[in-house]
C-alpha atoms as a PDB file:
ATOM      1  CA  UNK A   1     -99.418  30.203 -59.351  1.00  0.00           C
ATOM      2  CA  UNK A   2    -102.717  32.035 -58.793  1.00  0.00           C
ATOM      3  CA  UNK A   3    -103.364  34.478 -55.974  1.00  0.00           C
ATOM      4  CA  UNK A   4     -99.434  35.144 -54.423  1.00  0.00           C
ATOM      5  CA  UNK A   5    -100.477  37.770 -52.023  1.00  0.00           C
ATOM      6  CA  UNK A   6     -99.326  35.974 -48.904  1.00  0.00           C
ATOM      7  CA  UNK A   7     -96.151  37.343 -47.452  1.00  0.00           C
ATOM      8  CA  UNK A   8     -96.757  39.570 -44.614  1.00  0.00           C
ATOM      9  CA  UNK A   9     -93.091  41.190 -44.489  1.00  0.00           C
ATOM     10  CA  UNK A  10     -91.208  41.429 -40.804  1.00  0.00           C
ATOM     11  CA  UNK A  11     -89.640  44.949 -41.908  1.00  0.00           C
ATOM     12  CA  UNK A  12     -87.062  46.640 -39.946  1.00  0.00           C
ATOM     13  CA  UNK A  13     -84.035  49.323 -40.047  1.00  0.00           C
ATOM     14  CA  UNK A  14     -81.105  46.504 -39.167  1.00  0.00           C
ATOM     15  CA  UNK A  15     -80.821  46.032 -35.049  1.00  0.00           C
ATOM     16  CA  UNK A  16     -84.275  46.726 -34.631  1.00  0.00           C
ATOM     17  CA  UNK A  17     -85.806  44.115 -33.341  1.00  0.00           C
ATOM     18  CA  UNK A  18     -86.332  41.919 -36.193  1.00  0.00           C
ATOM     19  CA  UNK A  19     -85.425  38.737 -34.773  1.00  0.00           C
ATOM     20  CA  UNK A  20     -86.980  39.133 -31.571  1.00  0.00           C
ATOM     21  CA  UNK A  21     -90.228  39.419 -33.820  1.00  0.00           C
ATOM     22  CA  UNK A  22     -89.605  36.453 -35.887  1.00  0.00           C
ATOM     23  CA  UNK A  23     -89.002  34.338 -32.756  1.00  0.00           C
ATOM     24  CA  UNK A  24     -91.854  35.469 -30.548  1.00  0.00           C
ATOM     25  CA  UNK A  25     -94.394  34.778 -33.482  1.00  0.00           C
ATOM     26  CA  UNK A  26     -92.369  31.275 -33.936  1.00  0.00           C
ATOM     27  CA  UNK A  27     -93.240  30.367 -30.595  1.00  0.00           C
ATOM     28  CA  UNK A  28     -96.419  31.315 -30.401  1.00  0.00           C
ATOM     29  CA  UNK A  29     -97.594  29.607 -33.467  1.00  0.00           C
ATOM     30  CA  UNK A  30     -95.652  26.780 -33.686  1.00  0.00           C
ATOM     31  CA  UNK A  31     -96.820  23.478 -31.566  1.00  0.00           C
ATOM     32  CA  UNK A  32     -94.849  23.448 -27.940  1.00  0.00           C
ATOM     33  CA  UNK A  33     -91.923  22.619 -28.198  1.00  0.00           C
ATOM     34  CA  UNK A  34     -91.397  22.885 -32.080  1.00  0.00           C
ATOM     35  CA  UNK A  35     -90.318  26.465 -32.323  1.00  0.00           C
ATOM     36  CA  UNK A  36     -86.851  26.510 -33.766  1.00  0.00           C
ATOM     37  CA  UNK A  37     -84.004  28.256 -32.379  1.00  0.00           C
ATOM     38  CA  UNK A  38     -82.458  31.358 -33.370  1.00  0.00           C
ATOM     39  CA  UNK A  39     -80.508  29.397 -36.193  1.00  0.00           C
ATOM     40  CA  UNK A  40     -83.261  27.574 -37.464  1.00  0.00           C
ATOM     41  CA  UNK A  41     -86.021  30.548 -38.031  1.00  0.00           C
ATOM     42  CA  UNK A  42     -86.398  29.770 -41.559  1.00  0.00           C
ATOM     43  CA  UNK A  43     -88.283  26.827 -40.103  1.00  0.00           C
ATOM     44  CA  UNK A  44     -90.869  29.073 -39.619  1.00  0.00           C
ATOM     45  CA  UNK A  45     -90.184  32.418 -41.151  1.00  0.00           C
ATOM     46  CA  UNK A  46     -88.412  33.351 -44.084  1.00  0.00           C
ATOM     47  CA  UNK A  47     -86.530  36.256 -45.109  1.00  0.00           C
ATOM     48  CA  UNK A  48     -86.191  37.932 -48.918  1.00  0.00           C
ATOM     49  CA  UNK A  49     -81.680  37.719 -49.117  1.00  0.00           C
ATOM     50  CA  UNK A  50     -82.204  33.578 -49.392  1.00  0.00           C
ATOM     51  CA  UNK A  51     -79.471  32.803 -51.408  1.00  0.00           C
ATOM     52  CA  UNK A  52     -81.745  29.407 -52.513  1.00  0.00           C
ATOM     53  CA  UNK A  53     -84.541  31.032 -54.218  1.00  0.00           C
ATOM     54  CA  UNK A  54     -82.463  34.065 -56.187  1.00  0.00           C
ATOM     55  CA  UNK A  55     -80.454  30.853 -57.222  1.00  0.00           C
ATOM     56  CA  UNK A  56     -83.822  29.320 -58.405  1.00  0.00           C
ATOM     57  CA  UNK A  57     -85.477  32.506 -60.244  1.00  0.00           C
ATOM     58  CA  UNK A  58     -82.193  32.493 -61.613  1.00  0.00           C
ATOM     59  CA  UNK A  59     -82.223  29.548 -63.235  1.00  0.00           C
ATOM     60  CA  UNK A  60     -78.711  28.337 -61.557  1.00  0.00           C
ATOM     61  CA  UNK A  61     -76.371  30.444 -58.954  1.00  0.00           C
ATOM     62  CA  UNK A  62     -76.954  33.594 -58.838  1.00  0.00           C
ATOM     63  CA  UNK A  63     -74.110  36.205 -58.778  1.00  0.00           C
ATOM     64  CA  UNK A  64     -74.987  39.614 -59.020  1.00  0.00           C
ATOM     65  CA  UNK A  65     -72.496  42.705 -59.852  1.00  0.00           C
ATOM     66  CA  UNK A  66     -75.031  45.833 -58.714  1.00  0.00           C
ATOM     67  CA  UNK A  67     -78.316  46.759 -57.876  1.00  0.00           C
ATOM     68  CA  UNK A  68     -79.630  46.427 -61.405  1.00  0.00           C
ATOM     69  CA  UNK A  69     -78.567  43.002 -61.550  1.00  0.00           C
ATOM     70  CA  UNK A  70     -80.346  41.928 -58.131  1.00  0.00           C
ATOM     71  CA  UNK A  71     -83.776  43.858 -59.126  1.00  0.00           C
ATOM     72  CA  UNK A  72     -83.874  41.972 -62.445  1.00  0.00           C
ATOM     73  CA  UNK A  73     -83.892  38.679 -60.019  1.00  0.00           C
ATOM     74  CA  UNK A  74     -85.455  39.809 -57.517  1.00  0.00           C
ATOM     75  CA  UNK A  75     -89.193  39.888 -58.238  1.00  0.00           C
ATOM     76  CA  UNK A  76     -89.071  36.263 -59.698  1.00  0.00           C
ATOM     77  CA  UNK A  77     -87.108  35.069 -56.405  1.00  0.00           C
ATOM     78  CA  UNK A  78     -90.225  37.177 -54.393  1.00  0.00           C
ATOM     79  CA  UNK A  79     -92.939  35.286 -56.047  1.00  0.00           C
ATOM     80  CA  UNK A  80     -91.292  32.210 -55.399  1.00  0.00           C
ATOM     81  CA  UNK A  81     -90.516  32.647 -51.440  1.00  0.00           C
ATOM     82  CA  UNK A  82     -94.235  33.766 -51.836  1.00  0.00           C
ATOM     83  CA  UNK A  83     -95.550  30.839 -53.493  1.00  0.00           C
ATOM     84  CA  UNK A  84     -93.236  28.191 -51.234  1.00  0.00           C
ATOM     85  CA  UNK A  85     -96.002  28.349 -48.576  1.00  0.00           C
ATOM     86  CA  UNK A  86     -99.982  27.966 -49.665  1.00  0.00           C
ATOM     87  CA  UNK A  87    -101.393  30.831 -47.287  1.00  0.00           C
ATOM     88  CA  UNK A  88     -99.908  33.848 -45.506  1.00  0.00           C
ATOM     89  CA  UNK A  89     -96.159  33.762 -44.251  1.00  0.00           C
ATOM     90  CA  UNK A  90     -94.165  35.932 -42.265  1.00  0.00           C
ATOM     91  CA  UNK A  91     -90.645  37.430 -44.280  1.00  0.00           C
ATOM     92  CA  UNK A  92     -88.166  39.343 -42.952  1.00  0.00           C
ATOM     93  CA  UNK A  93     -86.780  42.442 -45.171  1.00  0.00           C
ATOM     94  CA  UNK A  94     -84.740  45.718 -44.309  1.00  0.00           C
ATOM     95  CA  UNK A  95     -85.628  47.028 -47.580  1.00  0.00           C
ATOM     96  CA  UNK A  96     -87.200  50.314 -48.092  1.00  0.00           C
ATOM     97  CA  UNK A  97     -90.498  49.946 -49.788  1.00  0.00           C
ATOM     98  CA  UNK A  98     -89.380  51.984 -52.970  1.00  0.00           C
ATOM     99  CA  UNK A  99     -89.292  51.376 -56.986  1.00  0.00           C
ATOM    100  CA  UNK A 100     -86.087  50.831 -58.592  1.00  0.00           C
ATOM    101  CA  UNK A 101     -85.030  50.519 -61.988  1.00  0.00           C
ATOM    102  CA  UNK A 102     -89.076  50.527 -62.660  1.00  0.00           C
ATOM    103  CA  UNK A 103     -90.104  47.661 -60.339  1.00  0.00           C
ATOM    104  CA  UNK A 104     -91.490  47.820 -56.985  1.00  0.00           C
ATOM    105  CA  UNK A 105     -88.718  46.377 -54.105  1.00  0.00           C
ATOM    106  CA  UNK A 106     -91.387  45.349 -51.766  1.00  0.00           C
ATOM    107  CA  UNK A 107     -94.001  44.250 -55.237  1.00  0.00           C
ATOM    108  CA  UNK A 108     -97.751  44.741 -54.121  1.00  0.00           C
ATOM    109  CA  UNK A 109     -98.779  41.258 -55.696  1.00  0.00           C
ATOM    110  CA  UNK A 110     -96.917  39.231 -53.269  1.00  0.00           C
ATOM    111  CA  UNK A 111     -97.455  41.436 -50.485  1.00  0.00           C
ATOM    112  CA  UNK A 112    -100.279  40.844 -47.873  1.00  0.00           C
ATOM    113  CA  UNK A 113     -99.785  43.068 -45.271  1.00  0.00           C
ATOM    114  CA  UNK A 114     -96.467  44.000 -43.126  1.00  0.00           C
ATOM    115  CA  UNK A 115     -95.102  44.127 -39.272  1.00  0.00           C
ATOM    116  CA  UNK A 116     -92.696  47.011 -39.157  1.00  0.00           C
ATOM    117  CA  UNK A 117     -90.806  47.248 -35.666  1.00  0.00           C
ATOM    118  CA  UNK A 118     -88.693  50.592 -35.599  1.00  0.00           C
ATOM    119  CA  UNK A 119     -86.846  51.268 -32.805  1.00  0.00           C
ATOM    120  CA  UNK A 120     -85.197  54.757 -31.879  1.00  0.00           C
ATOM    121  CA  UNK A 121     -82.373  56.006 -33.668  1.00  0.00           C
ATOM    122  CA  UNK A 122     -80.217  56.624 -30.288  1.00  0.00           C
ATOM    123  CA  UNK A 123     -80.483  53.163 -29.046  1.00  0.00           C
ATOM    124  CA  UNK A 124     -79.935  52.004 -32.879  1.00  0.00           C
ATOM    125  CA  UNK A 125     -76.954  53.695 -33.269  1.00  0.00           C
ATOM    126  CA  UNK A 126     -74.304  51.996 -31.152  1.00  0.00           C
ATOM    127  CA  UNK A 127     -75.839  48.458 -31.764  1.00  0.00           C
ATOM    128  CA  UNK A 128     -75.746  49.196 -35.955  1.00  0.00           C
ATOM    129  CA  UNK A 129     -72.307  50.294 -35.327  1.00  0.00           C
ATOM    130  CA  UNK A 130     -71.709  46.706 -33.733  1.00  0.00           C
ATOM    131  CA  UNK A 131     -73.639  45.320 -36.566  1.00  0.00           C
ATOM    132  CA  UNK A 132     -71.332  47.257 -39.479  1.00  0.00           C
ATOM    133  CA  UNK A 133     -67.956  46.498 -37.079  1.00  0.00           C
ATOM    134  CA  UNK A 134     -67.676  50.281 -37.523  1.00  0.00           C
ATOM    135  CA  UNK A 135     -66.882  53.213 -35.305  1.00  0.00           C
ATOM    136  CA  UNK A 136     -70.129  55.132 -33.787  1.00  0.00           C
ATOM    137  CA  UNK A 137     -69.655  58.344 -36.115  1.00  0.00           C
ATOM    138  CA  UNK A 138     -69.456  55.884 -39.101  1.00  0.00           C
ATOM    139  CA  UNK A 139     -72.697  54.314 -38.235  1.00  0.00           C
ATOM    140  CA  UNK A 140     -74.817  57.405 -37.304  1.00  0.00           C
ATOM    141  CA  UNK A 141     -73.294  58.883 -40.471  1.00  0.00           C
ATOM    142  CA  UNK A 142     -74.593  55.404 -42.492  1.00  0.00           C
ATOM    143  CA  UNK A 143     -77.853  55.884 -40.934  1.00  0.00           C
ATOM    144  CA  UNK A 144     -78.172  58.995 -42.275  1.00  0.00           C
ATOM    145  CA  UNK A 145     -77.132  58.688 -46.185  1.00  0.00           C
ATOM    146  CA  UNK A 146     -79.894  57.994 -48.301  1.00  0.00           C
ATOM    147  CA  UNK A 147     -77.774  55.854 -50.068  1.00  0.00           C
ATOM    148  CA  UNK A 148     -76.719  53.278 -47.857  1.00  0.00           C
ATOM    149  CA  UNK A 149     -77.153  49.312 -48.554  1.00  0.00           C
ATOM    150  CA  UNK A 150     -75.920  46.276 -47.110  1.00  0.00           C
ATOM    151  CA  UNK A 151     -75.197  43.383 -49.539  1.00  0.00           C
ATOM    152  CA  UNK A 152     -74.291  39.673 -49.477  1.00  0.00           C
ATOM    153  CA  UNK A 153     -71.103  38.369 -50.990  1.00  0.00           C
ATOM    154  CA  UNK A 154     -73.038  36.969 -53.645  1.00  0.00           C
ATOM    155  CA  UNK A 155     -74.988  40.321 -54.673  1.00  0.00           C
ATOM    156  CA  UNK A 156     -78.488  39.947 -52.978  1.00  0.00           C
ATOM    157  CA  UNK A 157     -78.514  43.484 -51.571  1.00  0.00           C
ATOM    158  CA  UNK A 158     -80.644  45.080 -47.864  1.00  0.00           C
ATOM    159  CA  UNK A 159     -82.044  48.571 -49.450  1.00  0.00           C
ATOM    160  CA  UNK A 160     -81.804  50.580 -46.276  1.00  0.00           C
ATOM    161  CA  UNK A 161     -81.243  54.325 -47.053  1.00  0.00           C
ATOM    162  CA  UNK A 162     -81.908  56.835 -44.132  1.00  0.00           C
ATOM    163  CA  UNK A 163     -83.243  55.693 -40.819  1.00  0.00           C
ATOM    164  CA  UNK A 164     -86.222  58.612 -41.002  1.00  0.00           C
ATOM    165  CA  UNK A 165     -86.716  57.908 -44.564  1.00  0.00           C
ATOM    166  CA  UNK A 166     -87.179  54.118 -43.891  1.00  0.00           C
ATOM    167  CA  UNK A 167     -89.485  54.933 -40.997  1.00  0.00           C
ATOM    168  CA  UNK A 168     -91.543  57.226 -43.073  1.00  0.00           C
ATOM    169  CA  UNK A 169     -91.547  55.184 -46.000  1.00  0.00           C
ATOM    170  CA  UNK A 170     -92.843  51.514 -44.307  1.00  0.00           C
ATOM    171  CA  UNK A 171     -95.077  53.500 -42.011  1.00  0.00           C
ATOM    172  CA  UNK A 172     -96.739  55.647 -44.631  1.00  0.00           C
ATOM    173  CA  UNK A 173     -97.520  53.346 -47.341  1.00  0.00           C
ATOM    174  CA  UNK A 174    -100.621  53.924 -49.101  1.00  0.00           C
ATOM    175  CA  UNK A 175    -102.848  50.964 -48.896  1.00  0.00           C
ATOM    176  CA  UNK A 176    -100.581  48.524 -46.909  1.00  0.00           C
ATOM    177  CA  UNK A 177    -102.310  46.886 -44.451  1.00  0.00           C
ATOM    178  CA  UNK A 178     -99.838  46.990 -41.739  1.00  0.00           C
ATOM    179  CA  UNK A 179     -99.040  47.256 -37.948  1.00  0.00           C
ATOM    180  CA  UNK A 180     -96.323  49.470 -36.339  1.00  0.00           C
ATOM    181  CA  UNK A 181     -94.812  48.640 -32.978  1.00  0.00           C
ATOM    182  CA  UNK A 182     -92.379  50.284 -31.096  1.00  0.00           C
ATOM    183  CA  UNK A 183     -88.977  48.545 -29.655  1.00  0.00           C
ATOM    184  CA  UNK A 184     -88.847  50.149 -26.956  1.00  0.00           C
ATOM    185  CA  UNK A 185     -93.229  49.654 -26.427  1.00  0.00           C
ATOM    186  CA  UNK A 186     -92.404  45.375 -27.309  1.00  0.00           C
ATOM    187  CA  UNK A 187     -89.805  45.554 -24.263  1.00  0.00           C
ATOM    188  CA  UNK A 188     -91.724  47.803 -21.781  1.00  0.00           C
ATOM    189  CA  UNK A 189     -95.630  45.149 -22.184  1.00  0.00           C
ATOM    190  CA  UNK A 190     -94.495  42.863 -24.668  1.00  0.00           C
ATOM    191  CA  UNK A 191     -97.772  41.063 -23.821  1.00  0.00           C
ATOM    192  CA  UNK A 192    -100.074  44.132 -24.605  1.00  0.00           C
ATOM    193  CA  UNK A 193     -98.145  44.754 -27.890  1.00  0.00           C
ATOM    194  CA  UNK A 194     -98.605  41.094 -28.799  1.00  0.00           C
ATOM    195  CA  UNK A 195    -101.682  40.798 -28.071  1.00  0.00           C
ATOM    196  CA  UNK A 196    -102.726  43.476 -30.060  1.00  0.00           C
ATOM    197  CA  UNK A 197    -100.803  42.205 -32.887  1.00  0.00           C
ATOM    198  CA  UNK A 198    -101.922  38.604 -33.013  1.00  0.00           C
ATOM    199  CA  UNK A 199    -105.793  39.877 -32.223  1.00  0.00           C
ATOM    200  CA  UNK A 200    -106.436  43.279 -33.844  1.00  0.00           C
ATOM    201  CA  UNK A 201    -103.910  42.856 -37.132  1.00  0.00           C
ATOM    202  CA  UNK A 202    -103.773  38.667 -37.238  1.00  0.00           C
ATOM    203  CA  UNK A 203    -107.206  38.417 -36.580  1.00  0.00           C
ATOM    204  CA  UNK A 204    -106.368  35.277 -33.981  1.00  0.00           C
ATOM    205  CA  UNK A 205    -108.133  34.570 -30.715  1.00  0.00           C
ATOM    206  CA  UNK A 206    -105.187  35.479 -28.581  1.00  0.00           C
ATOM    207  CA  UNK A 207    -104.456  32.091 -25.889  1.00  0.00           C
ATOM    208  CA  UNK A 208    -102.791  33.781 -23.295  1.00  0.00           C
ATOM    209  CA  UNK A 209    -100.991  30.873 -22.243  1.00  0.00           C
ATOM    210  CA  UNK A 210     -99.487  30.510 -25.145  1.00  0.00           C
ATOM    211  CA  UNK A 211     -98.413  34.095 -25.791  1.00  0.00           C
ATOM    212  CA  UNK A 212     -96.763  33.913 -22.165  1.00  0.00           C
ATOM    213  CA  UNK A 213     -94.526  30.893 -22.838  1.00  0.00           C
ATOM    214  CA  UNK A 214     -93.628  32.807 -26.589  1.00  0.00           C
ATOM    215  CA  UNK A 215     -92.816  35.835 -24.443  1.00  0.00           C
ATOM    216  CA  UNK A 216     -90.754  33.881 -21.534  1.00  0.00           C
ATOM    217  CA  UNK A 217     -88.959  31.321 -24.028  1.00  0.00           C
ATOM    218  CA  UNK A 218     -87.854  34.692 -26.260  1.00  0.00           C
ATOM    219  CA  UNK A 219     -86.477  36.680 -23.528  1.00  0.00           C
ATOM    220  CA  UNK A 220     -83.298  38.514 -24.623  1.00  0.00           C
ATOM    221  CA  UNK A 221     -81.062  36.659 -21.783  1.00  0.00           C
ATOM    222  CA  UNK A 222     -82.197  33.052 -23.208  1.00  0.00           C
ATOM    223  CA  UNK A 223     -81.318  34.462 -26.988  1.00  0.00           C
ATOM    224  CA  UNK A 224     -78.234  35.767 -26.096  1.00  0.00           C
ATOM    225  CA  UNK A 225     -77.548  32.355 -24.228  1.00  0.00           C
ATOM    226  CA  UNK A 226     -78.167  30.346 -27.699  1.00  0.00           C
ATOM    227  CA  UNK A 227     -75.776  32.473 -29.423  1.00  0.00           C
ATOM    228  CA  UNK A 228     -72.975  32.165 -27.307  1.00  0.00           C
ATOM    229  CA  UNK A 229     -73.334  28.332 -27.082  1.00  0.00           C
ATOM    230  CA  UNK A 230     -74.534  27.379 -30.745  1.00  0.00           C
ATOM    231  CA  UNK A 231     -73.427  31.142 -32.638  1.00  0.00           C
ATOM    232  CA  UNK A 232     -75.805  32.772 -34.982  1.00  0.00           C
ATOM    233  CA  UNK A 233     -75.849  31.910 -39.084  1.00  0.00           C
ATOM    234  CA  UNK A 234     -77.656  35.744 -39.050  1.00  0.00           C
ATOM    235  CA  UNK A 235     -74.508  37.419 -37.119  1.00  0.00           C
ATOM    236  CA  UNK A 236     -72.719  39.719 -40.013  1.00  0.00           C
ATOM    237  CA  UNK A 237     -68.893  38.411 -40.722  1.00  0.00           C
ATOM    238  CA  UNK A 238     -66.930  40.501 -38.392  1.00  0.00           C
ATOM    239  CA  UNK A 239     -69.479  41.237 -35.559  1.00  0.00           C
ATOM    240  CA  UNK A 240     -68.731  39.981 -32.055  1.00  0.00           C
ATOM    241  CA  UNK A 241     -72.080  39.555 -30.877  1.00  0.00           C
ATOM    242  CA  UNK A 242     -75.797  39.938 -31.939  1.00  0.00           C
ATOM    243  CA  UNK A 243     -77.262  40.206 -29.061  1.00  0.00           C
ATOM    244  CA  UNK A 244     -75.094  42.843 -26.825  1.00  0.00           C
ATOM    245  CA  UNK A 245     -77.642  44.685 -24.464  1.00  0.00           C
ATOM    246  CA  UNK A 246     -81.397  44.424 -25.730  1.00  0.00           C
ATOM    247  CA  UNK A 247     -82.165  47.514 -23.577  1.00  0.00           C
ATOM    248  CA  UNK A 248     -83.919  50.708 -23.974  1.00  0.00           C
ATOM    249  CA  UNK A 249     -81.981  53.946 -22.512  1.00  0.00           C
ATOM    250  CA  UNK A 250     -78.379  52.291 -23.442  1.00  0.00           C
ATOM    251  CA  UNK A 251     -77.719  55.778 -25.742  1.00  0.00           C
ATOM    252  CA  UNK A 252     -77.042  57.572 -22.651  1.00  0.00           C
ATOM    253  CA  UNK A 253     -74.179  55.120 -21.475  1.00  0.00           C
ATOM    254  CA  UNK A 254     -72.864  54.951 -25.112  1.00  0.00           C
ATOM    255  CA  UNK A 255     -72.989  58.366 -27.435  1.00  0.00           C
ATOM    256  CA  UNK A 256     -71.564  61.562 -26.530  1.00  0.00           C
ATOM    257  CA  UNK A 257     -73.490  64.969 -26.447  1.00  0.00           C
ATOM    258  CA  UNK A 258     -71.931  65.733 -29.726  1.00  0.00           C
ATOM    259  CA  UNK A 259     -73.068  62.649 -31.381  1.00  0.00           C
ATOM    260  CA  UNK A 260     -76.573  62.838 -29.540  1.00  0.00           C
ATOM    261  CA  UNK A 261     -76.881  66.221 -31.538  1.00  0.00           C
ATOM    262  CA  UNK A 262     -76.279  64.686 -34.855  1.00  0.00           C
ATOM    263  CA  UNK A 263     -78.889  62.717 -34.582  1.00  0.00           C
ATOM    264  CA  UNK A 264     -81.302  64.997 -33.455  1.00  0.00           C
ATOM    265  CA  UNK A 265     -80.416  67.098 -36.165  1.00  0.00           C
ATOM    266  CA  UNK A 266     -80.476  64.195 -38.529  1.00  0.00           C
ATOM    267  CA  UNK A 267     -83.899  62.899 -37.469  1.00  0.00           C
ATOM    268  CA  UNK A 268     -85.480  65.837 -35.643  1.00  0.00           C
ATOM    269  CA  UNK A 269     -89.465  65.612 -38.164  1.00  0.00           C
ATOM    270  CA  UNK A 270     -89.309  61.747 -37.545  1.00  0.00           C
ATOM    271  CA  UNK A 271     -88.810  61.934 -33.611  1.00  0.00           C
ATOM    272  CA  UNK A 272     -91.229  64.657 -33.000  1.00  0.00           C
ATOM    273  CA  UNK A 273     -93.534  62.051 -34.847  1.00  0.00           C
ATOM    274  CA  UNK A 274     -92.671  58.619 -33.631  1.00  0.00           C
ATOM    275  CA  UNK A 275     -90.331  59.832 -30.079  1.00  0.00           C
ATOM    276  CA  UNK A 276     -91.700  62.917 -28.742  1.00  0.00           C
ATOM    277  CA  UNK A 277     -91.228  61.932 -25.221  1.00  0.00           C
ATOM    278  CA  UNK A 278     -87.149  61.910 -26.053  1.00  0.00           C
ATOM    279  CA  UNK A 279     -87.626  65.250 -27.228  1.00  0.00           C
ATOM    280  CA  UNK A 280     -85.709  67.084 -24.090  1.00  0.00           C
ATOM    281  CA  UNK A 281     -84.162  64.752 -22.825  1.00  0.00           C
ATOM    282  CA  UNK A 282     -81.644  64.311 -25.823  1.00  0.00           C
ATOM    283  CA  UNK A 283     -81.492  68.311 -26.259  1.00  0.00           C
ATOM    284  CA  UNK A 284     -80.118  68.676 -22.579  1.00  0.00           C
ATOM    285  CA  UNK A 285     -77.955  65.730 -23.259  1.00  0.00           C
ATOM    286  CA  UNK A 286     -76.822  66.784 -26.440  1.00  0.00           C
ATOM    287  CA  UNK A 287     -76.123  71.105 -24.937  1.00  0.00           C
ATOM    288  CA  UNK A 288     -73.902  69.089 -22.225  1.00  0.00           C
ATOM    289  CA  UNK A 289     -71.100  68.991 -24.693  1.00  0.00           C
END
């Protein structure tokens, strides 16, 4: 294989919009009609845990023990979800673009540019709680361990780390040609921030009558409705529901003062970058308690 820079990644903290992402650009480039649903994504997108190709770099199943087993795969099973398609392709990854045991996570030679949708670390926390089946303070404490990582059964393994430093690290990156969007901006004008996205980064003549029926055939109530009547093969083991609420704001319903607090102190340099207009309104909430 010649030339394998052609994954764009669809990066994310977990429960950050990911899949909305995935399935807005599915319906908006795939004929009408054609999109897949929220279980069939891989029809358009891809995503870097696919048990398939670590099997195939592998050279049969692949069953890894640790981190260094699953970064010794990893690159070969990354050039091959690279080559699968002959031009650029959308994957999804939660990984942290970092170097580990000498080798780049997110490598440069298979990487063509990157969507990274971040979402605010409020709103995160009670729906990454749902997505660990943990307890709020365990997830806001997760969220904020530089350590943390989500793995498969079989050893393919989600490099989160911190929220900030996840934020910092994606948005940051030195020669990555890459566009940021907001949750919270996506569900306010999700036309604007599409269009931006498909014309400014994608380079596409935007047809606005096809970004409207993306936008209208993704809306959160329709996803929601697909999981409850067909499931979701993405929904962790353990997790009631995916899609719970899909709103902005939902923090103030579901953290206490205390645990608003934590994560201002947590994440304080990253919101005054990327949040400043939640600034004072989670201080007053969090001096409440």
């Amino acid at each position: 294989m010649s030339n394998l820079k052609r994954v764009i990644w669809i990066a994310s903290y977990p429960k950050s919009g990911n899949t909305w992402m995935r399935s807005l650009l599915a319906h908006y480039f795939m004929p009408a009609g054609k999109a897949p649903d929220i279980n069939n994504l891989r029809q358009f997108t891809t995503a870097d845990v696919r048990q398939d190709f670590f099997d195939a770099a592998n050279n049969g199943p692949y069953q890894g023990e640790n981190l260094e087993d699953w970064m010794k795969v990893r690159g070969k099973a990354l050039r091959l979800i690279a080559g699968s398609k002959p031009s650029h392709h959308f994957v999804k990854t939660h990984c942290q673009p970092v170097q580990m045991f000498g080798e780049h996570v997110i490598p440069p030679e298979v990487t063509a540019g990157a969507i990274y949708v971040l979402r605010n670390p409020f709103d995160l926390a009670p729906s990454f709680a749902r997505h660990q089946s943990s307890d709020l303070d365990t997830a806001i404490e997760r969220m904020a361990n530089p350590e943390t990582v989500m793995g498969t059964p079989t050893g393919i393994f989600d490099l989160l780390g911190r929220w900030d430093d996840h934020v910092s690290l994606w948005t940051g990156a030195e020669g990555l040609k890459k566009r940021v969007i907001r949750y919270e901006d996506l569900l306010a004008k999700p036309a604007r921030e599409m269009r931006a996205l498909l014309g400014h980064y994608l380079g596409q003549d935007v047809d606005a009558r096809k970004l409207a029926a993306a936008i209208k055939a993704t809306e959160f109530s329709k996803m929601q409705r697909q999981e409850k009547e067909k499931g979701f093969t993405e929904r962790p083991e353990g997790m009631e529901s995916f899609f719970a609420k899909g709103k902005s704001g939902v923090w103030q319903d579901d953290l206490t003062p205390a645990q608003v607090g934590r994560i201002r102190e947590a994440f304080l340099p990253a919101l005054e970058t990327w949040y400043p207009e939640m600034l004072d309104i989670t201080r007053e909430f969090a001096e409440q308690g």
